[in-house]
C-alpha atoms as a PDB file:
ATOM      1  CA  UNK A   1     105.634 110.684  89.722  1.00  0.00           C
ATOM      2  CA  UNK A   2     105.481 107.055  88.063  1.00  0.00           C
ATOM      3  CA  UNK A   3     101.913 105.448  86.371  1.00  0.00           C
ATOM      4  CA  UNK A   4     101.717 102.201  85.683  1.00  0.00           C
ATOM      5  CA  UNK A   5      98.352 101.377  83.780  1.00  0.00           C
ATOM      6  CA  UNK A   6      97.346  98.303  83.310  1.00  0.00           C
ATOM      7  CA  UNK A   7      94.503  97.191  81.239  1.00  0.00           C
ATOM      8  CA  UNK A   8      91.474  94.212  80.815  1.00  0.00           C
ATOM      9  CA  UNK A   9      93.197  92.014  77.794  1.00  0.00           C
ATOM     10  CA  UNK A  10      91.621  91.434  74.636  1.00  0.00           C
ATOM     11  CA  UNK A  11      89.588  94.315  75.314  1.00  0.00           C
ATOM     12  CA  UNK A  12      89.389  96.990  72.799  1.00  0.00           C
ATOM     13  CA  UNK A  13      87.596  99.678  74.967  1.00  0.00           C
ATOM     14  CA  UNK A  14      90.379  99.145  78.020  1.00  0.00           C
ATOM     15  CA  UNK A  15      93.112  99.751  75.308  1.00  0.00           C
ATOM     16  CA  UNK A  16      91.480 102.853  74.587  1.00  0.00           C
ATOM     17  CA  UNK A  17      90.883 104.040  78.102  1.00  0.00           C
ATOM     18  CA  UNK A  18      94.618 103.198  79.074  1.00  0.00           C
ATOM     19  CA  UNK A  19      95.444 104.930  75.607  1.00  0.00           C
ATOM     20  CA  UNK A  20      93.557 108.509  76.508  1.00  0.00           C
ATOM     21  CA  UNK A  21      94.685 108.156  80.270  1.00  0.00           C
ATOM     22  CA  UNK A  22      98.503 107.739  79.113  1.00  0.00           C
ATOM     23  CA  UNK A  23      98.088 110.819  77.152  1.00  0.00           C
ATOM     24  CA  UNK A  24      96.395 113.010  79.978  1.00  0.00           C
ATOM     25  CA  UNK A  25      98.650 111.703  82.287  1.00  0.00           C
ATOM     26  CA  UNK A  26     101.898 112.775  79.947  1.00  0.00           C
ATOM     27  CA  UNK A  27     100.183 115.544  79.364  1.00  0.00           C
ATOM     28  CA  UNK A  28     100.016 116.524  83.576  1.00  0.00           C
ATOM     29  CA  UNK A  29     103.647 115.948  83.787  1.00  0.00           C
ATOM     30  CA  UNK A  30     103.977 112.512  85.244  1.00  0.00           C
ATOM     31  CA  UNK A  31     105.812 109.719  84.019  1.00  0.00           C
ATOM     32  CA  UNK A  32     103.384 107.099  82.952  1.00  0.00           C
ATOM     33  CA  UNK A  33     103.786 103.910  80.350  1.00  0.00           C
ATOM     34  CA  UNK A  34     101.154 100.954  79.824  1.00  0.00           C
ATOM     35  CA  UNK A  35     101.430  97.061  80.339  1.00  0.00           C
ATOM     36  CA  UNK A  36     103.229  95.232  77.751  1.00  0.00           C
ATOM     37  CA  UNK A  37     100.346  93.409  76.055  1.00  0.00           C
ATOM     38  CA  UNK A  38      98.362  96.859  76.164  1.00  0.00           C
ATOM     39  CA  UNK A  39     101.368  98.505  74.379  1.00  0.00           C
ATOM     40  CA  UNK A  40     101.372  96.194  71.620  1.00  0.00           C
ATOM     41  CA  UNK A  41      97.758  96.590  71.232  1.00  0.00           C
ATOM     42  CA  UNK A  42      98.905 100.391  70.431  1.00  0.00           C
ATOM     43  CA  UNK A  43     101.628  99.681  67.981  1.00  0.00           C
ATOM     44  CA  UNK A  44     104.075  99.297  70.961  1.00  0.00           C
ATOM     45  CA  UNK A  45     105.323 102.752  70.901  1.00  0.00           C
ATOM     46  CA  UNK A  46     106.642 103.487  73.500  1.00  0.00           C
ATOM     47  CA  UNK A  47     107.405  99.956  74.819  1.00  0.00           C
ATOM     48  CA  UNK A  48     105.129  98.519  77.409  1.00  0.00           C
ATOM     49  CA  UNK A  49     106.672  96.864  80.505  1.00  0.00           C
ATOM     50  CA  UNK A  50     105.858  93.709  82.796  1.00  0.00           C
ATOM     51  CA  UNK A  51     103.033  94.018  85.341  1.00  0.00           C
ATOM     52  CA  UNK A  52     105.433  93.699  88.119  1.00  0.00           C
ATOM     53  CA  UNK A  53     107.099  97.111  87.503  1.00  0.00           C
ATOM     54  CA  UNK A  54     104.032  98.429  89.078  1.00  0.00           C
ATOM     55  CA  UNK A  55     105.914  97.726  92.283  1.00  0.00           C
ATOM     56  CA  UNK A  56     107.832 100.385  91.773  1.00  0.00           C
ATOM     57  CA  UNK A  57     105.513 103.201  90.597  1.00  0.00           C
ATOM     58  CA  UNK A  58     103.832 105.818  92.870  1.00  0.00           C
ATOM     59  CA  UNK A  59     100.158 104.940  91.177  1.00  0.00           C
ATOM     60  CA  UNK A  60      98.470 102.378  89.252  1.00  0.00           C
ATOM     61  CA  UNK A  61      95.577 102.375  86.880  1.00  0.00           C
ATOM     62  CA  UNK A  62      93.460  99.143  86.623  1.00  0.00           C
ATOM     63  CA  UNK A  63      91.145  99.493  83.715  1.00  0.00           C
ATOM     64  CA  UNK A  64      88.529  96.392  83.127  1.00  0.00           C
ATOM     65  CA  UNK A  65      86.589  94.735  85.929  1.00  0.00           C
ATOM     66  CA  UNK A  66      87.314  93.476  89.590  1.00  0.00           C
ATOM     67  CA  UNK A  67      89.432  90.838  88.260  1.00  0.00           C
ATOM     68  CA  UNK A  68      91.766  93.140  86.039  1.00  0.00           C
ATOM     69  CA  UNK A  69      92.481  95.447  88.959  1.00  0.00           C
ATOM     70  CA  UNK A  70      92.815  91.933  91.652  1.00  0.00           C
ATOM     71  CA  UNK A  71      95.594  90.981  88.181  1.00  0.00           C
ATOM     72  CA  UNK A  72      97.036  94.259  89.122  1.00  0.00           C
ATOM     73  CA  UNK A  73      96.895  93.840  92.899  1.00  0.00           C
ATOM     74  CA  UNK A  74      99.098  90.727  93.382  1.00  0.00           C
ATOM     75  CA  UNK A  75     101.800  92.646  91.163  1.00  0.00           C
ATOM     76  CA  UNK A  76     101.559  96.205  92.791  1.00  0.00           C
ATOM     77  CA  UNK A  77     102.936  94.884  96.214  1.00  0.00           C
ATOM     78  CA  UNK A  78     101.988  98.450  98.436  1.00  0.00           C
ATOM     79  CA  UNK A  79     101.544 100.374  95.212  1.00  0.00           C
ATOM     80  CA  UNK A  80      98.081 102.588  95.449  1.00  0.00           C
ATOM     81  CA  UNK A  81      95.725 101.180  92.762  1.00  0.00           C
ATOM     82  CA  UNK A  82      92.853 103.134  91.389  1.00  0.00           C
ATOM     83  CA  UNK A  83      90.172 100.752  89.415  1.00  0.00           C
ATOM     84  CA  UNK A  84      88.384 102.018  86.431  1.00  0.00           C
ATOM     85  CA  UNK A  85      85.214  99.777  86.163  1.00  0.00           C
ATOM     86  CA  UNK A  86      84.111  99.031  82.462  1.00  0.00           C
ATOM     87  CA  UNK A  87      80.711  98.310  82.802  1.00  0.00           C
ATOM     88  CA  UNK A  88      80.796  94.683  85.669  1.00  0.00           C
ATOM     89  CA  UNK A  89      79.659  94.755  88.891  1.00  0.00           C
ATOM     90  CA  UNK A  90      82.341  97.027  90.915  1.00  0.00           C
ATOM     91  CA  UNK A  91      82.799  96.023  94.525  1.00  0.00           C
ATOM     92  CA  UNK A  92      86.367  97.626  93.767  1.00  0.00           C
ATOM     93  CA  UNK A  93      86.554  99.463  90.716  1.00  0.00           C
ATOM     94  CA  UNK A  94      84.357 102.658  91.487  1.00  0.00           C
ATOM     95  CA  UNK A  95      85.007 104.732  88.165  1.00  0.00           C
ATOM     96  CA  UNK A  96      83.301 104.892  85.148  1.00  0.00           C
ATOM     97  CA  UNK A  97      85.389 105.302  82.088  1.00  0.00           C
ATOM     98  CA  UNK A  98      83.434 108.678  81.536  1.00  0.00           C
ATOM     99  CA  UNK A  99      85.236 109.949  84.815  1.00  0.00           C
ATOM    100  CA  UNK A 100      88.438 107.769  84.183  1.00  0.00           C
ATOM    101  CA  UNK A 101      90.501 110.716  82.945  1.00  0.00           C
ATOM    102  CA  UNK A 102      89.200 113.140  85.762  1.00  0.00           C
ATOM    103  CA  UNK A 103      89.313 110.971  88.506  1.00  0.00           C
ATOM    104  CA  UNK A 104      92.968 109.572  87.626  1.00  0.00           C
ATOM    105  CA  UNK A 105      94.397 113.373  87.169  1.00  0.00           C
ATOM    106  CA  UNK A 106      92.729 114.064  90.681  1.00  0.00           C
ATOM    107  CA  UNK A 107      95.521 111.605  92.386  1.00  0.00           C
ATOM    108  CA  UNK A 108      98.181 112.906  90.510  1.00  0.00           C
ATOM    109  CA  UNK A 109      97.433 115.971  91.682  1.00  0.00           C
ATOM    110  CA  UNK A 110      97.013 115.191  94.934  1.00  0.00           C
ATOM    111  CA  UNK A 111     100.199 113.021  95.126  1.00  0.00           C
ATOM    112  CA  UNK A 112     101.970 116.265  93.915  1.00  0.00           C
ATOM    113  CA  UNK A 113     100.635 117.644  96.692  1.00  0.00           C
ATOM    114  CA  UNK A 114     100.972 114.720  99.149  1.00  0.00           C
ATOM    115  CA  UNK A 115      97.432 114.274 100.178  1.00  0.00           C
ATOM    116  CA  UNK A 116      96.665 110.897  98.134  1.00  0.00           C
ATOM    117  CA  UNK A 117      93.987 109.208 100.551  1.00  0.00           C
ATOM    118  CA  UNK A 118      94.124 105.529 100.495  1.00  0.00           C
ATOM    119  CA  UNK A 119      91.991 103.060 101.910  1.00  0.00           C
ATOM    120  CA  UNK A 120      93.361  99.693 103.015  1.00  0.00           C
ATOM    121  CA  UNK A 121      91.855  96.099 101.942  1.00  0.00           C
ATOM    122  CA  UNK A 122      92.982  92.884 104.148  1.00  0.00           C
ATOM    123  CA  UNK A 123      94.281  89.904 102.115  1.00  0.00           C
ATOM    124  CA  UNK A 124      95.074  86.973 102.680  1.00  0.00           C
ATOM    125  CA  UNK A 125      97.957  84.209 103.057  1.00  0.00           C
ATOM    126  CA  UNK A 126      97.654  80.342 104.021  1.00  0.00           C
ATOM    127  CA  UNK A 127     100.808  78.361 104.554  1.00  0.00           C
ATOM    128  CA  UNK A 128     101.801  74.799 105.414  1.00  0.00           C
ATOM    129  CA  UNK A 129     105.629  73.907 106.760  1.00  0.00           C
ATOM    130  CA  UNK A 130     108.306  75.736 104.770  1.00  0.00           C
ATOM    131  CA  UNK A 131     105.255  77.170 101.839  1.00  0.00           C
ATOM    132  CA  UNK A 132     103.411  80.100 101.941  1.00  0.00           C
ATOM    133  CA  UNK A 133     101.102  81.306  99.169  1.00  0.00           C
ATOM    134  CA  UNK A 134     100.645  84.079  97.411  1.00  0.00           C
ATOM    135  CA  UNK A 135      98.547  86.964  99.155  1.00  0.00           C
ATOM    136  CA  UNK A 136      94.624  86.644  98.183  1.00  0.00           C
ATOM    137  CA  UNK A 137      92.268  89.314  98.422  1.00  0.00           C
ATOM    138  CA  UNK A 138      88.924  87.356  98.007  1.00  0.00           C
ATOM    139  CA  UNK A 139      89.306  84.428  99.566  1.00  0.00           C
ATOM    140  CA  UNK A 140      91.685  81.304 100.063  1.00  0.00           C
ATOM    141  CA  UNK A 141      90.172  77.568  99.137  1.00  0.00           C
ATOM    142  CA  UNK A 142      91.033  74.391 101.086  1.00  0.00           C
ATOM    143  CA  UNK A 143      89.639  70.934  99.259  1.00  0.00           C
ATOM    144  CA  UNK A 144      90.557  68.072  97.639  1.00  0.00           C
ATOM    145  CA  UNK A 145      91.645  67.179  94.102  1.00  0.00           C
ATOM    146  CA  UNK A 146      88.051  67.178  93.139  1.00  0.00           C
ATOM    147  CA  UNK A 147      84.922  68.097  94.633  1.00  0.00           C
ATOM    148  CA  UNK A 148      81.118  66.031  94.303  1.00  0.00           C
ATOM    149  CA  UNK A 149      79.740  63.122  95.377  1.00  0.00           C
ATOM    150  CA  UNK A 150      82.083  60.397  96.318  1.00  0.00           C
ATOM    151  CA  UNK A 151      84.438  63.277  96.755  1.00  0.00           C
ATOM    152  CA  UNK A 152      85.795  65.604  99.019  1.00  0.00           C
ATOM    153  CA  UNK A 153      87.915  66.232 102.377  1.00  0.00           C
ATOM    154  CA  UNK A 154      88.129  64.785 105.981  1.00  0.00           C
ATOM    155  CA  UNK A 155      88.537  68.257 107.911  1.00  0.00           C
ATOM    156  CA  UNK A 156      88.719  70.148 110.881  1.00  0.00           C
ATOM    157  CA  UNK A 157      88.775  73.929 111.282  1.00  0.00           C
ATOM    158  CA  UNK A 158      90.276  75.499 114.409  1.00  0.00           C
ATOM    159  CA  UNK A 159      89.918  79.305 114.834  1.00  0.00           C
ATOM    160  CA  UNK A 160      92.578  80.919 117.832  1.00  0.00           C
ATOM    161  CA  UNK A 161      93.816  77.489 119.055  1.00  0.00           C
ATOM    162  CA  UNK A 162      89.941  76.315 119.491  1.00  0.00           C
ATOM    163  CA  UNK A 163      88.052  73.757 117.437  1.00  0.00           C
ATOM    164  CA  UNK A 164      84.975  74.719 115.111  1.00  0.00           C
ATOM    165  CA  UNK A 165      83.800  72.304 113.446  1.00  0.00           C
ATOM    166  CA  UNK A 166      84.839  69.470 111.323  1.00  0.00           C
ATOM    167  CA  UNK A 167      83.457  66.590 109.795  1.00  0.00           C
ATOM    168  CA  UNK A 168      83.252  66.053 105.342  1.00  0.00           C
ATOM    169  CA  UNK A 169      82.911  68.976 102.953  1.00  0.00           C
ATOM    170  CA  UNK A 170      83.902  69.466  99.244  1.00  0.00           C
ATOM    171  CA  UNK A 171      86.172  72.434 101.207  1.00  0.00           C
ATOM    172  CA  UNK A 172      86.667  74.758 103.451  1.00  0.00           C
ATOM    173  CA  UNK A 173      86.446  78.712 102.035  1.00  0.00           C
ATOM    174  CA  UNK A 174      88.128  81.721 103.900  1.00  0.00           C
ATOM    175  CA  UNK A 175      87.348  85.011 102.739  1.00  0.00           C
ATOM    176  CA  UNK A 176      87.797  88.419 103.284  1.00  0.00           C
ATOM    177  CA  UNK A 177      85.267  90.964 103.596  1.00  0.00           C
ATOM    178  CA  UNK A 178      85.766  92.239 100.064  1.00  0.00           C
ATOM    179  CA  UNK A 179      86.078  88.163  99.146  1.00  0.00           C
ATOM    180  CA  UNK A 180      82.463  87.762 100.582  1.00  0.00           C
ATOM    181  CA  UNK A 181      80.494  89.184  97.613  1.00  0.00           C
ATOM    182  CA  UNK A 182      82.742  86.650  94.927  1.00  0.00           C
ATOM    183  CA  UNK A 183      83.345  82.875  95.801  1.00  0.00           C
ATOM    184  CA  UNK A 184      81.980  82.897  99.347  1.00  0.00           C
ATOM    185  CA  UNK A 185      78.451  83.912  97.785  1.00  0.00           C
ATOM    186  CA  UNK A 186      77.806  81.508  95.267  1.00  0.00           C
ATOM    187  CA  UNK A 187      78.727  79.160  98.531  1.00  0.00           C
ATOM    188  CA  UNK A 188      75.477  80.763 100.233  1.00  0.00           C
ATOM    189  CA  UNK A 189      78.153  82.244 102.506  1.00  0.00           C
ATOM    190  CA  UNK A 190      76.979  86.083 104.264  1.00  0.00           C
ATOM    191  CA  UNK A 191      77.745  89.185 103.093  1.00  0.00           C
ATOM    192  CA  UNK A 192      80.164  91.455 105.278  1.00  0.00           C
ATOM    193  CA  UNK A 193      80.281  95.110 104.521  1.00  0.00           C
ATOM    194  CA  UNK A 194      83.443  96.569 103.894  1.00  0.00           C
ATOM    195  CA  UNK A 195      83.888  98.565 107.044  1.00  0.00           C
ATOM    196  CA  UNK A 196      83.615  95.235 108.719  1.00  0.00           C
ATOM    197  CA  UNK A 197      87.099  94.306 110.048  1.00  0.00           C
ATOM    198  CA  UNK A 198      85.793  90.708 109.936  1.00  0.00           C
ATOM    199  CA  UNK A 199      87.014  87.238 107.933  1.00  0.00           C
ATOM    200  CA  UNK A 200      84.768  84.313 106.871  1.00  0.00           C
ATOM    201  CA  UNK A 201      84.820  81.091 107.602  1.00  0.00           C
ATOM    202  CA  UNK A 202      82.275  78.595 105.211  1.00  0.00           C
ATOM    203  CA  UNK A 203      82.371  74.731 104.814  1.00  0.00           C
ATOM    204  CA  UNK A 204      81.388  74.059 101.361  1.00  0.00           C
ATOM    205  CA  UNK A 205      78.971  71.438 101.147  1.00  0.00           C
ATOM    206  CA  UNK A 206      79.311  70.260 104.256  1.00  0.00           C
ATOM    207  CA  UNK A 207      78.200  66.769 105.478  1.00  0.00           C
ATOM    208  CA  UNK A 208      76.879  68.268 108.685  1.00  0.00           C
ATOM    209  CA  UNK A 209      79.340  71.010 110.454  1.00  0.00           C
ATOM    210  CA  UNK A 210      78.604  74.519 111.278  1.00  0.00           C
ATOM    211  CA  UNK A 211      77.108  77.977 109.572  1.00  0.00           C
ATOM    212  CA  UNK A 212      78.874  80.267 108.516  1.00  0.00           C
ATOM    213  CA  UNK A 213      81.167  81.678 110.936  1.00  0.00           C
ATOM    214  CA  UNK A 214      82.573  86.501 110.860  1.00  0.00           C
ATOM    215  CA  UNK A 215      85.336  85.563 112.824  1.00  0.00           C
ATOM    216  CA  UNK A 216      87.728  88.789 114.034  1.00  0.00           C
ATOM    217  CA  UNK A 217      90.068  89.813 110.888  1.00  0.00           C
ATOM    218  CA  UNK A 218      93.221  88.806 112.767  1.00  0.00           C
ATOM    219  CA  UNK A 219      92.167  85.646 113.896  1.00  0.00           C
ATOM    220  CA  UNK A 220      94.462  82.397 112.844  1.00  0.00           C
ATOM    221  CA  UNK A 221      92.007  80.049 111.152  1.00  0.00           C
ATOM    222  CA  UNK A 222      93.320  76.415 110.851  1.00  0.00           C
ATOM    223  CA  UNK A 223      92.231  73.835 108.592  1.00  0.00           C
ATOM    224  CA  UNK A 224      93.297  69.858 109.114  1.00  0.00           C
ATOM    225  CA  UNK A 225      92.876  68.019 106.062  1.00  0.00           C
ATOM    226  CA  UNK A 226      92.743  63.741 105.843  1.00  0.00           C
ATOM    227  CA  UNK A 227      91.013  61.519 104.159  1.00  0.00           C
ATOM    228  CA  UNK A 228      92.715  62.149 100.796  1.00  0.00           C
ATOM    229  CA  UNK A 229      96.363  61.820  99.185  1.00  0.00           C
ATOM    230  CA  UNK A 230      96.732  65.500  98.899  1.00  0.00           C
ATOM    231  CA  UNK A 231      95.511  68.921  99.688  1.00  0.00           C
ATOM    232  CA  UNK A 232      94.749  71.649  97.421  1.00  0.00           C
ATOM    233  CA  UNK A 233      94.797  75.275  98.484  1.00  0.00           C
ATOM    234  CA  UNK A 234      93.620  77.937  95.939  1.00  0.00           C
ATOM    235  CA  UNK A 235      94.236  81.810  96.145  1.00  0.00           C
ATOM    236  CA  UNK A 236      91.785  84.025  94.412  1.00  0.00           C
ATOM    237  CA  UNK A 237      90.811  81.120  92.210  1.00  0.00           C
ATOM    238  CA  UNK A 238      93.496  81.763  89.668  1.00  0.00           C
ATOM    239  CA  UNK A 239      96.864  80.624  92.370  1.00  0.00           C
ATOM    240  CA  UNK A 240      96.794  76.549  92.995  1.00  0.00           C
ATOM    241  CA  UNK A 241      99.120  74.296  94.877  1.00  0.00           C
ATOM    242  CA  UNK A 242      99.284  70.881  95.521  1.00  0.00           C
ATOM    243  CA  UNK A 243     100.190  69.703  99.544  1.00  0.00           C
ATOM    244  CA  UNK A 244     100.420  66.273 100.206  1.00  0.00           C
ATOM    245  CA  UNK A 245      97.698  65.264 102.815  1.00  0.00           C
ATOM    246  CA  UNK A 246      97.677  64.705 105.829  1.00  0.00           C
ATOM    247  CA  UNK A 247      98.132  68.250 106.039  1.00  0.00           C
ATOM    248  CA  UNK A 248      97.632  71.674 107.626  1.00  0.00           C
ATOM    249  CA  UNK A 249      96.869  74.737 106.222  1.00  0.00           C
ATOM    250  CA  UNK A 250      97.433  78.082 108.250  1.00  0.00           C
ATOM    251  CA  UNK A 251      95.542  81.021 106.986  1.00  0.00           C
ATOM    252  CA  UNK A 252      96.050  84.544 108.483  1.00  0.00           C
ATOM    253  CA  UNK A 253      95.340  88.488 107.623  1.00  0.00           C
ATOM    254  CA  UNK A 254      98.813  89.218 105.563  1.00  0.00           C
ATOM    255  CA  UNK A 255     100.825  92.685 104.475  1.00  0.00           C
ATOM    256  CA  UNK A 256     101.073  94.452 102.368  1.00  0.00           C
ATOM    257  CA  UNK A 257      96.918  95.145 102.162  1.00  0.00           C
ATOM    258  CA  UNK A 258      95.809  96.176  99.063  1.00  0.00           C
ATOM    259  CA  UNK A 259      95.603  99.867  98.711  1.00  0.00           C
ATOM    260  CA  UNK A 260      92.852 101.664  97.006  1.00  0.00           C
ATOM    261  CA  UNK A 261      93.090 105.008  96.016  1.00  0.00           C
ATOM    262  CA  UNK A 262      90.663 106.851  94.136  1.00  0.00           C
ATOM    263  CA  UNK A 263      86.783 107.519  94.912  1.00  0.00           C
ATOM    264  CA  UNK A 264      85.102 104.800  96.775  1.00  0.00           C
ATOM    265  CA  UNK A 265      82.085 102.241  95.128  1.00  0.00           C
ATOM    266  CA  UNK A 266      79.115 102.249  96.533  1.00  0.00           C
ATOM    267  CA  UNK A 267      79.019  98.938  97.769  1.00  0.00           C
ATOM    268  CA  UNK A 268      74.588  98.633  98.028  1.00  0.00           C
ATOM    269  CA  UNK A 269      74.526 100.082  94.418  1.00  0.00           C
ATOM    270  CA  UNK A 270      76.945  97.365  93.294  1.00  0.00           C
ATOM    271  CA  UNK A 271      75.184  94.756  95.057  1.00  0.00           C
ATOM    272  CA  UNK A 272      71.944  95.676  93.108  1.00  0.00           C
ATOM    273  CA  UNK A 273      73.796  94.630  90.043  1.00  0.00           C
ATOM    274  CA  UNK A 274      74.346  90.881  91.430  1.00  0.00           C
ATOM    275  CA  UNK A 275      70.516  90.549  90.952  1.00  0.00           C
END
């Protein structure tokens, strides 16, 4: 068995996690070696490897927040990915770093025994002609070069072939169920529970247009943009690309989900941390 473990940067207590998880995880008889910035962190012996190796291990270790294990997420391809949380909110990363070295030893053992449970997350993809972007598992952004007053798209949202809405917005937001507690929030968009197979659909700032729209998880949402010179279409808030407008964005459920493995979070108790 491979373990890739991949840890928060410039963080002191993930290198330490990641170190004492390595050495359990030796210890169990797995193969296991850290990210490359973590290994030099640790004196760089043995020698760390890229994040994208995790594609080709049997588990990986995210240690840090939701963002360090989403980092690990869009590198791991279909590779199971067990979050340890250090301390933020946790809508993904269910493990405290008390239970890190338990909980991690649990799925090697039950990969030796091939019985790993994982749970599937949706994510993601919008594309436009010959482009596709890279898979999201929050949310994917349609807007303008800049957002404000004065600022701004022209838009129109189709969902299945049928028209929404459409009118002026700083952009329009589609987000997974997992996506609703991050960007969607702040954009007073609803929550969806997990077990909700459902995808949502929120104009940000719009002029007029419509609420918030759970629309089915595998429905093909649509997004006409005018008005402006180009289009910009952000994954996850980290991924941006430029279109040239007019344009239209296409933005459907996508494989590989991202695979959890590991104890679930409880997703009220994390929610209690927002406030």
């Amino acid at each position: 068995m491979d373990v890739g473990i991949v840890a928060r940067k410039g963080s002191d207590r993930a290198v330490a996690v990641a170190a004492d998880l390595r050495e359990a995880v030796t210890a169990a008889g797995a193969s296991v070696w850290v990210d490359t910035e973590t290994a030099d962190a640790l004196d760089g012996v043995p020698a760390g490897r890229p994040v994208s190796a995790l594609t080709d291990c049997d588990l990986a270790v995210a240690v840090g927040g939701d963002g360090t294990l989403l980092f690990a997420a869009r590198n791991a391809g279909d590779t199971p990915i067990v979050g340890i949380n250090l301390g933020e909110v946790g809508f993904l990363n269910a493990v405290s770093p008390e239970n890190a070295t338990e909980a991690v030893l649990d799925e090697v053992e039950a990969f030796n025994r091939g019985e790993m449970a994982v749970r599937e997350v949706p994510r993601l993809a919008a594309r436009s002609g010959e482009w596709t972007s890279v898979p999201a598992a929050n949310e994917i952004v349609i807007q303008g070069g800049r957002r404000g007053p004065g600022a701004g798209i022209d838009y129109a949202v189709h969902i299945d072939g049928s028209r929404y809405s459409g009118g002026h917005a700083d952009g329009v937001l589609i987000a997974t169920p997992t996506g609703s507690t991050a960007y969607n929030l702040s954009e007073r968009g609803p929550l969806v529970h997990p077990s909700v197979s459902g995808l949502v659909v929120n104009e940000m700032v719009a002029d007029e247009g419509m609420p918030p729209l759970v629309t089915d998880i595998d429905s093909t949402i649509t997004v006409s943009v005018e008005g402006v010179d180009e289009a910009v279409v952000v994954s996850d808030g980290r991924t941006v690309t430029e279109l040239d407008a007019p344009a239209e964005v296409t933005v459907e459920r996508t494989t590989p989900p991202m695979r959890l493995a590991g104890p679930p979070s409880d997703f009220f108790e994390a929610l209690g941390k927002l406030s």
